[in-house]
C-alpha atoms as a PDB file:
ATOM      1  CA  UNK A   1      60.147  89.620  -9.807  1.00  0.00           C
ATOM      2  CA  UNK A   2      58.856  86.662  -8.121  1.00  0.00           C
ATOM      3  CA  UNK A   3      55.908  85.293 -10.472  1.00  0.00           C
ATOM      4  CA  UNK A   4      53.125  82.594  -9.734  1.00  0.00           C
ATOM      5  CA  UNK A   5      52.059  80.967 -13.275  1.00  0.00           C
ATOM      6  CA  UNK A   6      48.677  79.717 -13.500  1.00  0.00           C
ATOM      7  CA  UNK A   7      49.332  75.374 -14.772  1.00  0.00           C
ATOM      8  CA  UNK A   8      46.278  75.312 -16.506  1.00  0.00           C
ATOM      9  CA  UNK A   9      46.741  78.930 -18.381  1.00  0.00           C
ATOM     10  CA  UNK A  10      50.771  79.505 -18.640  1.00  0.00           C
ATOM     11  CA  UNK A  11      49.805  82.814 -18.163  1.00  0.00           C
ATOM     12  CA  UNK A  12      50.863  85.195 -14.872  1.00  0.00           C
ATOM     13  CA  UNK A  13      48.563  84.069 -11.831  1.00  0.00           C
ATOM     14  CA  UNK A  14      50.501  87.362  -9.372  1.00  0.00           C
ATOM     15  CA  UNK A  15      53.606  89.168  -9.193  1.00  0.00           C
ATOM     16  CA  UNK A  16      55.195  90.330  -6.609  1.00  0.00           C
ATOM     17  CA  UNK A  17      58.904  93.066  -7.160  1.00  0.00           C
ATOM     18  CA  UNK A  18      62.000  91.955  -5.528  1.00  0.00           C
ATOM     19  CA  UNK A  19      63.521  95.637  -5.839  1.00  0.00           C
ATOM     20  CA  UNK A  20      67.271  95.259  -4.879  1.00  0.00           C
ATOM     21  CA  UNK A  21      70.710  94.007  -6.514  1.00  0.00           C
ATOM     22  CA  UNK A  22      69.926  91.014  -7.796  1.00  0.00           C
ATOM     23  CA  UNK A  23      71.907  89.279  -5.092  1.00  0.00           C
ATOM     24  CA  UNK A  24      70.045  86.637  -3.861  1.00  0.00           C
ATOM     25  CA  UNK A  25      69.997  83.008  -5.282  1.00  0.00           C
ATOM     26  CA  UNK A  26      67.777  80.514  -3.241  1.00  0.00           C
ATOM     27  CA  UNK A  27      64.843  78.649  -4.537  1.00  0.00           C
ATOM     28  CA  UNK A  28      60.905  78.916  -3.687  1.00  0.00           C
ATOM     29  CA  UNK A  29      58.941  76.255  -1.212  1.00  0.00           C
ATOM     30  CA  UNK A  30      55.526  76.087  -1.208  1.00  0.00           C
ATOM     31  CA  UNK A  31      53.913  73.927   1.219  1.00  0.00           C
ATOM     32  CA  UNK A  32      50.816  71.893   1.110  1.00  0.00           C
ATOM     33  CA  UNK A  33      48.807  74.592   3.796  1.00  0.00           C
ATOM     34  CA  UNK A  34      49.181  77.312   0.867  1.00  0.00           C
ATOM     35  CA  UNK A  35      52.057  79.296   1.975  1.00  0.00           C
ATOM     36  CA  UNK A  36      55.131  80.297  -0.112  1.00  0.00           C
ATOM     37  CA  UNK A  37      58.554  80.727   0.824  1.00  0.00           C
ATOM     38  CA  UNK A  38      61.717  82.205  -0.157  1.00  0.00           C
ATOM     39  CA  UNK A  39      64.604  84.641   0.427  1.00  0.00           C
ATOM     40  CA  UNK A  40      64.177  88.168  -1.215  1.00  0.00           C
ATOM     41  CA  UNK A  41      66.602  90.757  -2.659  1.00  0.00           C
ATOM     42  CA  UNK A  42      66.833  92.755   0.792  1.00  0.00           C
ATOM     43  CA  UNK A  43      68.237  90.000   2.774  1.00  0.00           C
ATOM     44  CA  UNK A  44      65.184  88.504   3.980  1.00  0.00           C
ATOM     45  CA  UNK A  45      63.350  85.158   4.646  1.00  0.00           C
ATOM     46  CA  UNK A  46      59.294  86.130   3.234  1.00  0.00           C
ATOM     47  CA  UNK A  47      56.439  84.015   3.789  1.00  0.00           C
ATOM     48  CA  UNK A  48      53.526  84.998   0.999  1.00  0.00           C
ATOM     49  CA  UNK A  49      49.864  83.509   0.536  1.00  0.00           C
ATOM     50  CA  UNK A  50      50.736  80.801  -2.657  1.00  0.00           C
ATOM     51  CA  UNK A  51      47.530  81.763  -4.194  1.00  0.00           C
ATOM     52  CA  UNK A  52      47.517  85.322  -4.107  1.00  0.00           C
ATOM     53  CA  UNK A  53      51.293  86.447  -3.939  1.00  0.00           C
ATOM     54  CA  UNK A  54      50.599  88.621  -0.408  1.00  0.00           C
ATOM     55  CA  UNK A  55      53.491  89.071   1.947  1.00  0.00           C
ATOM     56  CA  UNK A  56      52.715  87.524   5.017  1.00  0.00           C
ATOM     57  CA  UNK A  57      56.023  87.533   7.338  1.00  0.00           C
ATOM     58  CA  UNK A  58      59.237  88.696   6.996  1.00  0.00           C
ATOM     59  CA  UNK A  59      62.441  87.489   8.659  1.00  0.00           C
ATOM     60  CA  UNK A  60      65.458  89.714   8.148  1.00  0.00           C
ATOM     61  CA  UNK A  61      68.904  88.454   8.427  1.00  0.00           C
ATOM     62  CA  UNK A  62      71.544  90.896   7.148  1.00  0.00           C
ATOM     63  CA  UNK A  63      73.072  88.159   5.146  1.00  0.00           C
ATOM     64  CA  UNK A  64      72.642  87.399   1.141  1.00  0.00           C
ATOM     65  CA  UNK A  65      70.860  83.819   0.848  1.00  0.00           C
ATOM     66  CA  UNK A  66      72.771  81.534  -1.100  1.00  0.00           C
ATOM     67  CA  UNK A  67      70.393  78.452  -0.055  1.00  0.00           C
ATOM     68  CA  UNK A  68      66.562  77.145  -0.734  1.00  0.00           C
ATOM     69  CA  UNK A  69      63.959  76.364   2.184  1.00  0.00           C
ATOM     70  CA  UNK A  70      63.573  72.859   2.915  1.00  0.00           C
ATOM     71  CA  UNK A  71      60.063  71.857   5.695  1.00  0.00           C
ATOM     72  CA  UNK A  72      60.349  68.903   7.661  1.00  0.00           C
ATOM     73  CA  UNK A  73      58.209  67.617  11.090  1.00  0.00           C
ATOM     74  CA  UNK A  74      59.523  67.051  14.270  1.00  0.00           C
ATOM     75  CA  UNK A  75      57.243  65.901  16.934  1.00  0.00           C
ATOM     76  CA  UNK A  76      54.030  66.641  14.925  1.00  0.00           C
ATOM     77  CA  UNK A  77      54.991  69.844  14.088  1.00  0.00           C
ATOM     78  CA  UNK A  78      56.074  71.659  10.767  1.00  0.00           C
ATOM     79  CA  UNK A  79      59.392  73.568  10.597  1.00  0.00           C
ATOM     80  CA  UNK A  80      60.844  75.334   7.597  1.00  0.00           C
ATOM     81  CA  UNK A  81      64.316  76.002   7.799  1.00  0.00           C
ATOM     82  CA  UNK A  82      67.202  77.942   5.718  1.00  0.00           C
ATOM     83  CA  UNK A  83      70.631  78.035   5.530  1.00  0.00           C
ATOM     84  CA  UNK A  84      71.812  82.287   5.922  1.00  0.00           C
ATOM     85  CA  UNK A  85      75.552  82.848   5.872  1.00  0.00           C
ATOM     86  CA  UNK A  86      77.054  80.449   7.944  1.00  0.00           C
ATOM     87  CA  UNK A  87      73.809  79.818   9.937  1.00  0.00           C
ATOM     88  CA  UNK A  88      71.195  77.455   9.723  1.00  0.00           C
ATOM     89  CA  UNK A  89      67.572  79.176  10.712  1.00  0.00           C
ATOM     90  CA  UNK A  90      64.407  76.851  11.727  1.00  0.00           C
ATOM     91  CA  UNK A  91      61.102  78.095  11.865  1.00  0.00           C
ATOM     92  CA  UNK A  92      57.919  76.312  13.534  1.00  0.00           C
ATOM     93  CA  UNK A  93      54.184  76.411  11.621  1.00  0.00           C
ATOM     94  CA  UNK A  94      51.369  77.253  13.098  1.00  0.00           C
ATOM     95  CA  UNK A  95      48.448  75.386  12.219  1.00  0.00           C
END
């Protein structure tokens, strides 16, 4: 389960199942526009709304994620990129 807990309350703010094997070990990244990211238990790279827990996107890769997200800019422009298998994967924001 990937769970959002409220600072204020310590209590659960959303949850949001990660049905699979257990598999996957790569952090969270939440950026300052409100969205969440990490790698689920099906082999993909998710994108939810960091208030509400809602999937967003989904990028599937076939590959278990062994890495966190990281953002940086590049020309004005936000990226968010992860390592999968022996790949590194880069993603532009929209604004």
């Amino acid at each position: 389960i990937l769970r959002a807990i409220g600072v204020k309350t310590g209590k659960p703010a959303w949850e949001l199942p990660q049905p699979g094997p257990g598999a996957a070990r790569g952090g969270t990244l939440v950026t300052a526009s409100g969205l969440l990211f990490f790698c689920d238990d099906q082999d993909r790279f998710v994108a939810v709304d960091a208030a509400s827990g809602k999937p967003l996107w989904y990028f599937g890769t076939n590959s278990v994620w062994r890495a966190s997200p990281m953002t940086y800019e590049f020309d004005g422009q936000q990226h968010v990129a992860i390592s999968s298998g022996s790949n590194i994967i880069a993603f532009g924001l929209v604004r």
